[in-house]
C-alpha atoms as a PDB file:
ATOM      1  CA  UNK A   1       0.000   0.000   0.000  1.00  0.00           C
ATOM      2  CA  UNK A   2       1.514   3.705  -0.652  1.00  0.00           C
ATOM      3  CA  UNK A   3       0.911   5.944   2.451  1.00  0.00           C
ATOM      4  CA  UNK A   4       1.428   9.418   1.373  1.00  0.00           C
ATOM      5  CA  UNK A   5       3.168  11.280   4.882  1.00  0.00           C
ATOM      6  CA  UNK A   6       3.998  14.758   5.421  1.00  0.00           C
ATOM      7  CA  UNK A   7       6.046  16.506   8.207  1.00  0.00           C
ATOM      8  CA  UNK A   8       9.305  14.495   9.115  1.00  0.00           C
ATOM      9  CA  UNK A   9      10.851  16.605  11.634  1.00  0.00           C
ATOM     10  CA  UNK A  10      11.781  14.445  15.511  1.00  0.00           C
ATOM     11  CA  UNK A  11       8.516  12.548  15.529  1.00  0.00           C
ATOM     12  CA  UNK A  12       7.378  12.005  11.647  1.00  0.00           C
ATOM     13  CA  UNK A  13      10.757  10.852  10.730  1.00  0.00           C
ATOM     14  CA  UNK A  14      11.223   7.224  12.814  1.00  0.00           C
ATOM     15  CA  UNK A  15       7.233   7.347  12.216  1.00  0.00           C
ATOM     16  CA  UNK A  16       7.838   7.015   8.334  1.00  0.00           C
ATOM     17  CA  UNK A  17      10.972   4.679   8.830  1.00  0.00           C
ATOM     18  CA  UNK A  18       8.690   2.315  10.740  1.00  0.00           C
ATOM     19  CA  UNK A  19       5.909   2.281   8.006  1.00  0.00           C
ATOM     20  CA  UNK A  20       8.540   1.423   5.325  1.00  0.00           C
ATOM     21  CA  UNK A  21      10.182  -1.106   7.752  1.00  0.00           C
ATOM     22  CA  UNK A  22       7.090  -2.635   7.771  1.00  0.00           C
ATOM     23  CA  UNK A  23       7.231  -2.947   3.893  1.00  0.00           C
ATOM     24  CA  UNK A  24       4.634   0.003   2.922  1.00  0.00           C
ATOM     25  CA  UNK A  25       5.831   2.185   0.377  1.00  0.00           C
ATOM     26  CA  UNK A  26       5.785   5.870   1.593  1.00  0.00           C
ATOM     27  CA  UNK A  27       5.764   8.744  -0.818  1.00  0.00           C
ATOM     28  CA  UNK A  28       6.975  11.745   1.709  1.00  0.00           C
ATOM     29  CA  UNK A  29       7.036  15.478   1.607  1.00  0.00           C
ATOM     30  CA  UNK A  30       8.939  18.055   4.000  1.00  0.00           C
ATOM     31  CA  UNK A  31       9.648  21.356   3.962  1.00  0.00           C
ATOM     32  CA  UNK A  32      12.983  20.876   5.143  1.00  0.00           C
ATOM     33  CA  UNK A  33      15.256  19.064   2.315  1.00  0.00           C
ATOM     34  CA  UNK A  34      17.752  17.556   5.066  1.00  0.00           C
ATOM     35  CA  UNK A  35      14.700  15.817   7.045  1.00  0.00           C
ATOM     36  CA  UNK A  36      13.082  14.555   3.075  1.00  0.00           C
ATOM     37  CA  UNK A  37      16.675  13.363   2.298  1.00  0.00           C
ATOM     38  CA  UNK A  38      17.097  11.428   5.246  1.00  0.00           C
ATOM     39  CA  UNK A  39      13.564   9.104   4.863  1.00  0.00           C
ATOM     40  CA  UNK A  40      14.614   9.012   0.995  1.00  0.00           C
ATOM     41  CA  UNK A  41      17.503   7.141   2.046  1.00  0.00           C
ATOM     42  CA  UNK A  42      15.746   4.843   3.929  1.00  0.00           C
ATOM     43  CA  UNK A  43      13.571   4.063   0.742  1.00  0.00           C
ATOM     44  CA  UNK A  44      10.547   6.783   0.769  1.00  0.00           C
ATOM     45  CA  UNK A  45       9.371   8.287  -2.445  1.00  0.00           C
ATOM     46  CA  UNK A  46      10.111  12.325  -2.316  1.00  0.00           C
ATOM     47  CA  UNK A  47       7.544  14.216  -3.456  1.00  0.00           C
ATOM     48  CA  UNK A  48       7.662  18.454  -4.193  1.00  0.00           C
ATOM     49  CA  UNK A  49       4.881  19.570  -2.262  1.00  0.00           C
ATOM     50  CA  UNK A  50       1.751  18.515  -0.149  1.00  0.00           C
ATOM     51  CA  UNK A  51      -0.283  18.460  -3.608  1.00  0.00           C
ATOM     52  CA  UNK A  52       1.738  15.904  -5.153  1.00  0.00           C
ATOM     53  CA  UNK A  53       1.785  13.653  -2.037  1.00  0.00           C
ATOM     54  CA  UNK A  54      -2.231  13.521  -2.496  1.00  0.00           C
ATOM     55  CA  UNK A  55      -1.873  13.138  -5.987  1.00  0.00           C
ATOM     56  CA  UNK A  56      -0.495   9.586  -5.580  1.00  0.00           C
ATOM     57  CA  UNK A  57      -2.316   8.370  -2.316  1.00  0.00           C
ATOM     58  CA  UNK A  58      -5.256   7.453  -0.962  1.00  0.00           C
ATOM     59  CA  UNK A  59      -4.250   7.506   2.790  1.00  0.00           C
ATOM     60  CA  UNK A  60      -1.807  10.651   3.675  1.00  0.00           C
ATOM     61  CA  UNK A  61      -0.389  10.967   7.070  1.00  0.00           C
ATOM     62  CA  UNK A  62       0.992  14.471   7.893  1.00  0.00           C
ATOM     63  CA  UNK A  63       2.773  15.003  11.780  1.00  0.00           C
ATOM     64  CA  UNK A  64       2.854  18.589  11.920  1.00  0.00           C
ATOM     65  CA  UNK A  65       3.985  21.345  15.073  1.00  0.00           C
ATOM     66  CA  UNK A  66       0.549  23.151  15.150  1.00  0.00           C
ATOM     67  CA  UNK A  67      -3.105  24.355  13.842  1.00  0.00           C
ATOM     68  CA  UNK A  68      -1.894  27.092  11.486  1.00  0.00           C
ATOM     69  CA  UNK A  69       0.793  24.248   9.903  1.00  0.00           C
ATOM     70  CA  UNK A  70      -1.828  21.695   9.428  1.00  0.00           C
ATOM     71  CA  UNK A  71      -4.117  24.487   7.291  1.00  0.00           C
ATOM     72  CA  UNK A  72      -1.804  25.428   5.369  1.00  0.00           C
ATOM     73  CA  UNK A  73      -0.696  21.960   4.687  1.00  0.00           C
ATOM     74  CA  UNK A  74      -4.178  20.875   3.942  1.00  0.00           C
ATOM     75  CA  UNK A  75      -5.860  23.875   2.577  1.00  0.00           C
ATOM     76  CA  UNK A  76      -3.409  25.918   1.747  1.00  0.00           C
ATOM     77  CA  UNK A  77      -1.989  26.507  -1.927  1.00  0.00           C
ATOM     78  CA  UNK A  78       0.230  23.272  -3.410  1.00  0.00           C
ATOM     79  CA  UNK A  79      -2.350  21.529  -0.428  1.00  0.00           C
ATOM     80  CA  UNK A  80      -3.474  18.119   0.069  1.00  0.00           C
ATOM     81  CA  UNK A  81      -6.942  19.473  -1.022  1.00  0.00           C
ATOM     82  CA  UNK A  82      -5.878  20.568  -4.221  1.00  0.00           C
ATOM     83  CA  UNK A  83      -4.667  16.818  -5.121  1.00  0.00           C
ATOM     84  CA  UNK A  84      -6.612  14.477  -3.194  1.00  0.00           C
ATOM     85  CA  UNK A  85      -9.213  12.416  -4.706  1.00  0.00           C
ATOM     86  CA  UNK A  86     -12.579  11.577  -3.468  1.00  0.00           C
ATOM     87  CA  UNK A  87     -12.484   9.058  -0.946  1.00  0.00           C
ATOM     88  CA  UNK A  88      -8.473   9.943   0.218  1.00  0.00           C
ATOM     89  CA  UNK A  89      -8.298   9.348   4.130  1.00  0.00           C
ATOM     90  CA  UNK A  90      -6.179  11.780   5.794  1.00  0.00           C
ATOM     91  CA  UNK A  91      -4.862  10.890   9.162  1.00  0.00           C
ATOM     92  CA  UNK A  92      -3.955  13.855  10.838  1.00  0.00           C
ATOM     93  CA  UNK A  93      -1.081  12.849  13.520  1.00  0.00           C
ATOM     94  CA  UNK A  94      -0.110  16.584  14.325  1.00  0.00           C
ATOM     95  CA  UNK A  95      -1.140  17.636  18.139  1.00  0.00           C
ATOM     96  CA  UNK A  96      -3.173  20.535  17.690  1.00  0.00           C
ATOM     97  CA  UNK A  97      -6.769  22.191  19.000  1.00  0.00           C
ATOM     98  CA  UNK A  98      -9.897  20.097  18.889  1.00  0.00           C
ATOM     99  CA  UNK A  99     -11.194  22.936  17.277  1.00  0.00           C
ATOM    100  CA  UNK A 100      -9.096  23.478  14.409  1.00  0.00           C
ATOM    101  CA  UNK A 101      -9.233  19.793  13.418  1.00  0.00           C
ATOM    102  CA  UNK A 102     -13.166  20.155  13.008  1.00  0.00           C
ATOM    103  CA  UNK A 103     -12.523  23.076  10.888  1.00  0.00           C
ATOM    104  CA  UNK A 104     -10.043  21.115   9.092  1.00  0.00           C
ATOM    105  CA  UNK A 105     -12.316  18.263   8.807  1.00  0.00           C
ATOM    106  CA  UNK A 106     -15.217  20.103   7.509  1.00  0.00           C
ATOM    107  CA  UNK A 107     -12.846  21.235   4.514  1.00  0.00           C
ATOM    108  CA  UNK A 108     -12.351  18.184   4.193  1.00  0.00           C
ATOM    109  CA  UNK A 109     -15.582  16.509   3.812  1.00  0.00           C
ATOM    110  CA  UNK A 110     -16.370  19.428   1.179  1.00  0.00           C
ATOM    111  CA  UNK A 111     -14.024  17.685  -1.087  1.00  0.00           C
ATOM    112  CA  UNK A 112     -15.424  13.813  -0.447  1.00  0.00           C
ATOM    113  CA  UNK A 113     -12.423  13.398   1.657  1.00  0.00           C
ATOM    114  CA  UNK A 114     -12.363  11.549   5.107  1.00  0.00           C
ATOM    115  CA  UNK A 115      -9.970  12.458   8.346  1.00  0.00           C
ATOM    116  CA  UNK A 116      -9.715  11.897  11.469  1.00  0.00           C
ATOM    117  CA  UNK A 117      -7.199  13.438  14.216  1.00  0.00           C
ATOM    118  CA  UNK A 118      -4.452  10.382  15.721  1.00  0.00           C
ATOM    119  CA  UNK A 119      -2.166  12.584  17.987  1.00  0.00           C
ATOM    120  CA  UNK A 120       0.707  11.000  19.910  1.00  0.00           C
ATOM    121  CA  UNK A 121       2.427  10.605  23.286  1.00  0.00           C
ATOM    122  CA  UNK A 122       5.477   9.086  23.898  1.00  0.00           C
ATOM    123  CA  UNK A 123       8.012  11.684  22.775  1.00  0.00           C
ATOM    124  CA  UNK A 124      10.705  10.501  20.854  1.00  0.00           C
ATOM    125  CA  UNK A 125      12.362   7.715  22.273  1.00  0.00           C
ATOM    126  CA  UNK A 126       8.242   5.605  21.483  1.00  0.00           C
ATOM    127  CA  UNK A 127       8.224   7.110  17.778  1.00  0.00           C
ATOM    128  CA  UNK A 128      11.720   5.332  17.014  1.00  0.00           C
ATOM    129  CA  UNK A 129      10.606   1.907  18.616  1.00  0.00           C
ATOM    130  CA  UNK A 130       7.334   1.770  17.040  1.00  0.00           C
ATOM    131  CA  UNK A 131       5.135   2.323  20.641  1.00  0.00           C
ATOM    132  CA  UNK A 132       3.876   5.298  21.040  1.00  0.00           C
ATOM    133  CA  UNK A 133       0.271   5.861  22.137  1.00  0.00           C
ATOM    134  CA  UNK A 134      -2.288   7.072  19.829  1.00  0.00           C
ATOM    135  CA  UNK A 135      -5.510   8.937  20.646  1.00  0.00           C
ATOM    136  CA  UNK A 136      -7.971   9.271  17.757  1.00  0.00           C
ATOM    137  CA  UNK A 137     -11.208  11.202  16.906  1.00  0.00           C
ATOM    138  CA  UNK A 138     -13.383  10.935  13.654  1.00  0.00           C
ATOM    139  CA  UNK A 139     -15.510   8.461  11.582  1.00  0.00           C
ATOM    140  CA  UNK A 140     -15.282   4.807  13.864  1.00  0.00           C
ATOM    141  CA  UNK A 141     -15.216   3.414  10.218  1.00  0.00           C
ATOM    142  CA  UNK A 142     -12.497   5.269   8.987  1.00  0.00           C
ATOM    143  CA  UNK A 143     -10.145   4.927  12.108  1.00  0.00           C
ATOM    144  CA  UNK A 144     -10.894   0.653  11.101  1.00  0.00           C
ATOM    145  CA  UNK A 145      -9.683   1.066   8.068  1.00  0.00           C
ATOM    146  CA  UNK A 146      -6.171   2.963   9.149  1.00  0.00           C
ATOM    147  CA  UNK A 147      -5.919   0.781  12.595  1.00  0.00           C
ATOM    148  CA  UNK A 148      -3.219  -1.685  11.080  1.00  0.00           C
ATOM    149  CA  UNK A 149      -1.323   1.017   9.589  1.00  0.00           C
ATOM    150  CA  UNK A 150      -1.701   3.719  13.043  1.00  0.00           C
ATOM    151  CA  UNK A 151      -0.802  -0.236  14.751  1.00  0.00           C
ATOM    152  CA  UNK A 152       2.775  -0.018  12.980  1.00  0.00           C
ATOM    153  CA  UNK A 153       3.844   2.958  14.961  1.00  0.00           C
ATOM    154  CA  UNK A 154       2.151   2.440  18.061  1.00  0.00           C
ATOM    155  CA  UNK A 155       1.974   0.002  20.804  1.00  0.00           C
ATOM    156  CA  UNK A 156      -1.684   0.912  21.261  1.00  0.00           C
ATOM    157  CA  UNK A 157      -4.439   2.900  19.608  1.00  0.00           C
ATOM    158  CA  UNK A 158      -7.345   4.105  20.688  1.00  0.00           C
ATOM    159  CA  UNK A 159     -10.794   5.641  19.212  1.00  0.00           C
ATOM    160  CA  UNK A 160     -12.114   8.373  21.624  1.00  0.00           C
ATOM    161  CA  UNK A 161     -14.858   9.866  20.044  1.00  0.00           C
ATOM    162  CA  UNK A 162     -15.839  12.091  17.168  1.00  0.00           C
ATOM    163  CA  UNK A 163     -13.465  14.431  15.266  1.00  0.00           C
ATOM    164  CA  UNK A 164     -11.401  16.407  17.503  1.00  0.00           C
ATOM    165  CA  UNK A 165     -11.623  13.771  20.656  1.00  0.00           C
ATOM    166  CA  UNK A 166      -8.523  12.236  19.761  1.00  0.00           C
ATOM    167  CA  UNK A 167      -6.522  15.998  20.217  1.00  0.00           C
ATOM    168  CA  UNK A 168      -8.708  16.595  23.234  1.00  0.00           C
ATOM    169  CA  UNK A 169      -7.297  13.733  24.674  1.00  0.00           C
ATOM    170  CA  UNK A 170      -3.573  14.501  24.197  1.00  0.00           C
ATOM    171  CA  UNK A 171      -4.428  17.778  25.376  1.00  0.00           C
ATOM    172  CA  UNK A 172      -5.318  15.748  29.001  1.00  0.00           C
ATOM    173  CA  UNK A 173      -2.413  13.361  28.442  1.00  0.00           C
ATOM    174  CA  UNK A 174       0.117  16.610  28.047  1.00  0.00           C
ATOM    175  CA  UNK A 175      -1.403  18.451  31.310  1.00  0.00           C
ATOM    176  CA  UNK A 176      -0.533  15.532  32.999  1.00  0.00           C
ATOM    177  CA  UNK A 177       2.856  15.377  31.927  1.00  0.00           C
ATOM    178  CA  UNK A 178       3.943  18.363  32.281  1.00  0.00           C
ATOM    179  CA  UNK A 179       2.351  18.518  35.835  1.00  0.00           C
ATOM    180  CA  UNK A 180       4.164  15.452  36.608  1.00  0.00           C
ATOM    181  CA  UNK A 181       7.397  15.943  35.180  1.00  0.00           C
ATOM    182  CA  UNK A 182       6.740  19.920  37.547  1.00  0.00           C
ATOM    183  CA  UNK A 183       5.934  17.327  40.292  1.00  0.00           C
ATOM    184  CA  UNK A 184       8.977  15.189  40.249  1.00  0.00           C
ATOM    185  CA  UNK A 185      11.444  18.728  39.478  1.00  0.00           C
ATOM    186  CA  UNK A 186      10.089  20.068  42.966  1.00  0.00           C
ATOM    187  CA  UNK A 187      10.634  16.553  44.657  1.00  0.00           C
ATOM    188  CA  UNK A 188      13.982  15.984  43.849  1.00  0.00           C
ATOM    189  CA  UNK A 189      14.719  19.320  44.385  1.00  0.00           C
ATOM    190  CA  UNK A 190      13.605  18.968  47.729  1.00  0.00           C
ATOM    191  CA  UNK A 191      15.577  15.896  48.587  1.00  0.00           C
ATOM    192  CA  UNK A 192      18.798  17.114  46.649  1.00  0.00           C
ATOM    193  CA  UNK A 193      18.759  20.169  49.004  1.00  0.00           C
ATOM    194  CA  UNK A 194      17.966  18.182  52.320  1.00  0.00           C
ATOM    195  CA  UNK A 195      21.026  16.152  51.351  1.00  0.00           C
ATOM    196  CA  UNK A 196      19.956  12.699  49.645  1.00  0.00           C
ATOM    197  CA  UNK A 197      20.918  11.509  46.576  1.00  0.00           C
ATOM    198  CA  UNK A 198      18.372  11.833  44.156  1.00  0.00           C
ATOM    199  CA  UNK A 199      18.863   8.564  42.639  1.00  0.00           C
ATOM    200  CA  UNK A 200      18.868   6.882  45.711  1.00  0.00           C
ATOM    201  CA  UNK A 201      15.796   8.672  46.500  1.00  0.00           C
ATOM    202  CA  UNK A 202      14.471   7.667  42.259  1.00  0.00           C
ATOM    203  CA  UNK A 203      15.296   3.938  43.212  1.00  0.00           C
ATOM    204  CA  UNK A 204      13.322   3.836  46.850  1.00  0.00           C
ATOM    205  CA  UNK A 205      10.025   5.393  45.242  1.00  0.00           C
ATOM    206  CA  UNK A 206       9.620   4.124  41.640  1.00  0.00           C
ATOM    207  CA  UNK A 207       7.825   1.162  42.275  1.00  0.00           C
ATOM    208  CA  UNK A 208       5.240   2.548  44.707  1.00  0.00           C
ATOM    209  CA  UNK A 209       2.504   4.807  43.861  1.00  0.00           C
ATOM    210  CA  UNK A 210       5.022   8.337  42.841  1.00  0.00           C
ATOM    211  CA  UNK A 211       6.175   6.123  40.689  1.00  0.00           C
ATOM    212  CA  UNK A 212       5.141   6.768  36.544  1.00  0.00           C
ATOM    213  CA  UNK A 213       6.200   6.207  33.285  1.00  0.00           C
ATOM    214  CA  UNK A 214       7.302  10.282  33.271  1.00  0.00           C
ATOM    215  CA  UNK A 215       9.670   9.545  36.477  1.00  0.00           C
ATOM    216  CA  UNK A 216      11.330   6.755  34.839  1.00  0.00           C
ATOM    217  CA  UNK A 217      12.247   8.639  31.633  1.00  0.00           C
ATOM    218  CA  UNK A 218      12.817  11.874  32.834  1.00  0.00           C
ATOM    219  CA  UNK A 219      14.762  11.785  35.948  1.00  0.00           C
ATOM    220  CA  UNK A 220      17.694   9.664  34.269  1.00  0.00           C
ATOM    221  CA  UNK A 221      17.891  12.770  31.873  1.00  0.00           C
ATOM    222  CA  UNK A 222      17.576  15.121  34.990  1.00  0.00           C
ATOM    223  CA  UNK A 223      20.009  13.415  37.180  1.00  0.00           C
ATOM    224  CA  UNK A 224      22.713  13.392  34.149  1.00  0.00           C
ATOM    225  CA  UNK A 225      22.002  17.058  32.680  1.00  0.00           C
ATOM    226  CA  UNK A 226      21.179  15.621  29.864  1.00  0.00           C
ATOM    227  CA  UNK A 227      18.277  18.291  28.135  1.00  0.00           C
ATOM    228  CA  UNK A 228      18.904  17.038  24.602  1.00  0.00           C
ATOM    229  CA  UNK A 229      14.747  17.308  22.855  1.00  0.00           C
ATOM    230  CA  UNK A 230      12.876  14.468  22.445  1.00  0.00           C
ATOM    231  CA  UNK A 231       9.788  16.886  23.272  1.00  0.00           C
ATOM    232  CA  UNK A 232      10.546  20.684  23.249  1.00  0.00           C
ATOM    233  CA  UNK A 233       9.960  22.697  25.822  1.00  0.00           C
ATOM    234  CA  UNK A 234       8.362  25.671  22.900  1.00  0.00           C
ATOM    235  CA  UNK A 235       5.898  22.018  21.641  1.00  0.00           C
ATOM    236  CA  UNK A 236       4.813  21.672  25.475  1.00  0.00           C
ATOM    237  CA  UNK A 237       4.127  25.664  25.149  1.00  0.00           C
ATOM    238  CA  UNK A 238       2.062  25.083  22.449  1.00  0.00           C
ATOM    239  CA  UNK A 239       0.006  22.053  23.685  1.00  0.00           C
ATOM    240  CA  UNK A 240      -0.185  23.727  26.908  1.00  0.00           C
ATOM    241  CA  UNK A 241      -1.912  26.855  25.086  1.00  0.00           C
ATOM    242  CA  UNK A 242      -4.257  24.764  23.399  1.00  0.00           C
ATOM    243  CA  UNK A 243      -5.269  23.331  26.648  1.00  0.00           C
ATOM    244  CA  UNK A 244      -5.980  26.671  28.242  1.00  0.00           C
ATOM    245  CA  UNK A 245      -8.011  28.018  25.210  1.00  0.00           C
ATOM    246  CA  UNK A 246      -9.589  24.647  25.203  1.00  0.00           C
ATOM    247  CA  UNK A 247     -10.786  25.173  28.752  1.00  0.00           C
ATOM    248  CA  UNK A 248     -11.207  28.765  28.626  1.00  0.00           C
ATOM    249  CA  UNK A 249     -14.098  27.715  25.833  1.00  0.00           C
ATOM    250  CA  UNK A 250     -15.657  24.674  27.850  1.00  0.00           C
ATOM    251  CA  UNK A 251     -15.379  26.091  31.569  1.00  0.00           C
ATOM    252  CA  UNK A 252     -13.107  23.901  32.413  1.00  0.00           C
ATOM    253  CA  UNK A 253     -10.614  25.096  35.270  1.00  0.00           C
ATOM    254  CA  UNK A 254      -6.749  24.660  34.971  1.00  0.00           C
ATOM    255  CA  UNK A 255      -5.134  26.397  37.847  1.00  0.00           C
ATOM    256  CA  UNK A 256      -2.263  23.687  37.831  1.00  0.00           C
ATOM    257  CA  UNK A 257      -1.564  23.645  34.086  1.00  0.00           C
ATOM    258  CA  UNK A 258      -1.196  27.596  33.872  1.00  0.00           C
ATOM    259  CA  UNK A 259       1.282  27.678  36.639  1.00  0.00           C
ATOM    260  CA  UNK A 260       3.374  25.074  34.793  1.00  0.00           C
ATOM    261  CA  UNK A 261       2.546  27.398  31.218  1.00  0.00           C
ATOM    262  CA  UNK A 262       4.578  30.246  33.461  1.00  0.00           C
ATOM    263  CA  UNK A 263       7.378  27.913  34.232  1.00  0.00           C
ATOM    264  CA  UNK A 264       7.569  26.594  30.353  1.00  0.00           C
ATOM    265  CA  UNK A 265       7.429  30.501  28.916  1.00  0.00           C
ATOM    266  CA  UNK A 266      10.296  31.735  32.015  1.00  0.00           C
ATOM    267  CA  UNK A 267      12.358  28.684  30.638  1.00  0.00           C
ATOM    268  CA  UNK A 268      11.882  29.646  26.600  1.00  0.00           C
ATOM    269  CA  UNK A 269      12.625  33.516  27.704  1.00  0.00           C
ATOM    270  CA  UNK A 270      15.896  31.640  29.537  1.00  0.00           C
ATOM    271  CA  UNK A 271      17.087  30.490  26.072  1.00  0.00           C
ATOM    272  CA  UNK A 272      15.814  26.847  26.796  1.00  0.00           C
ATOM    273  CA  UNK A 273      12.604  26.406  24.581  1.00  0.00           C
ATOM    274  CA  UNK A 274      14.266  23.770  22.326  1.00  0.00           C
ATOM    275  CA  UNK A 275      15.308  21.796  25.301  1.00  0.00           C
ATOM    276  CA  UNK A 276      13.442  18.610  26.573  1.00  0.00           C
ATOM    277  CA  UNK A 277      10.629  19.360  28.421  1.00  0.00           C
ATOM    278  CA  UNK A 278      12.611  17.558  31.218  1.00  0.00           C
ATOM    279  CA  UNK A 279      14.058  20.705  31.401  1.00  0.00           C
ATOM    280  CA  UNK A 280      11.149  22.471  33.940  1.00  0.00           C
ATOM    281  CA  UNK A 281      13.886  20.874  36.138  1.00  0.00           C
ATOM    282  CA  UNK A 282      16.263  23.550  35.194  1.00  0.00           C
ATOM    283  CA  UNK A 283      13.319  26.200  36.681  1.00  0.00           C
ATOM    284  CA  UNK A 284      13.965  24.884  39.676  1.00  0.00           C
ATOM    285  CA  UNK A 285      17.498  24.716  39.708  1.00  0.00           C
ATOM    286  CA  UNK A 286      17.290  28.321  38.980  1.00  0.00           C
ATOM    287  CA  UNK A 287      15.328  29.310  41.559  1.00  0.00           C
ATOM    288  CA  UNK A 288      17.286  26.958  44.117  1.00  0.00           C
ATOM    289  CA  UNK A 289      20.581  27.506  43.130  1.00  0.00           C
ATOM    290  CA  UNK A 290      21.378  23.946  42.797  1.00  0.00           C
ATOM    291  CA  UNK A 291      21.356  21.556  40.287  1.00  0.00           C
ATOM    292  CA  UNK A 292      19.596  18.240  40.692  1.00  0.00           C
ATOM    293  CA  UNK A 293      22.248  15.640  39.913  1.00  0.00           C
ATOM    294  CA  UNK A 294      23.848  12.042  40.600  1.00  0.00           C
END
């Protein structure tokens, strides 16, 4: 089957690799020649523009930093629109606002073709080994008819509603990250300046109840100083944002999640927004004067 995918910047790229591991043939499409190079290499189709992707597939994946990139990708001039046939399925695998994928979506459906919204968790580390989570909202039908293919990049995926559910989830799932990851900054923090060692303490309390899948990935890269992205701190910015407006528009109060929003933007105006999100650590560090390490 050709898979048409566009956007293959830290997540889209191992996301494409795994589809042509997995012996589809991807025709792919970037913006960035280095990032369309590199999947070339590893046997993907190049294609000049979001047009010509649609042109030759019936199922086009694009993974995408945000709402206005995802119009212009779609709708825009050289857009998916303008090449896709009746009946094309786009899977939308960009985290952006529940709101903009409906809008997106009812484009869509203008031109006979079907979409629903598949965002991801898991960061990089999941998109390289093939199991990240995925979250999806739209037609049940339609997200049956991409399950195998969402199935080759993720380790689980789930349909949550109608369009826009699936991007209203990851909104939820990236609150709680970047609460927790907040959460575990201020512990260690706490027992790095009342003189234990923070691994010590990381090895006593990961297998009770403080114990999450966010501890065990981001304190190694805490405890070493090790900030290299595998989710930005300017991406969590953004999904943060959309969770805000989100709740702004459905009453929904997030007293925790802006607090962490002011730590994120103090970090980004500290030079750090294309750190890991691991980074909020470094807020505290700040503010502390000490830096949480082994």
């Amino acid at each position: 089957m050709k898979i048409g995918f566009i956007g293959l910047g830290i997540m889209g790229k191992p996301m494409a690799k795994n589809l042509l591991k997995a012996g589809y043939e991807i025709v792919a499409y970037d913006v960035m020649k280095d990032n369309l190079d590199d999947v070339t290499k590893a046997g993907a189709i190049p294609a000049a523009s979001s047009k010509a992707v649609a042109e030759e597939c019936k199922i086009i994946i694009t993974m995408l930093p945000n709402s206005p990139h995802v119009k212009t990708v779609v709708l825009g001039e050289n857009g998916v629109l303008e090449g896709a046939k009746e009946g094309t399925i786009l899977v939308d695998m960009s985290s952006i606002a529940p709101l903009a994928s409906q809008e997106i979506c009812k484009a869509c459906a203008e031109k006979g073709v079907k979409m629903i919204d598949a965002p991801v968790s898991g960061g990089e580390p999941k998109a390289i080994d093939g199991t990240l989570s995925i979250m999806a909202g739209g037609d049940k039908t339609v997200f049956d008819e991409v399950y195998d293919i969402l199935m080759v990049m993720g380790a689980s995926a789930v349909h949550c509603g109608d369009i826009g559910a699936g991007n209203t989830t990851k909104l939820a799932n990236q609150v709680i990250v970047a609460l927790n990851i907040a959460a575990v900054s201020e512990a260690f923090m706490l027992s790095t300046k009342a003189g234990v060692d923070p691994i010590k303490v990381f090895d006593a309390i990961k297998g009770g109840l403080a114990g999450s899948t966010v501890m065990n990935a981001k304190v190694p890269m805490i405890t070493e100083g090790n900030f290299k992205p595998g989710f930005k701190i300017d991406l969590h910015i953004k999904d943060l944002s959309n969770a805000l407006d989100t709740g702004h528009g459905v009453g929904a109060p997030l007293p925790l999640t802006s607090l962490v929003m002011e730590m994120l933007q103090t970090l980004h105006a500290d030079g750090h927004g294309q750190d890991d999100h691991s980074g909020i650590a470094m807020y505290y560090e700040k503010l502390a004067g000490t830096e949480i390490r082994k």
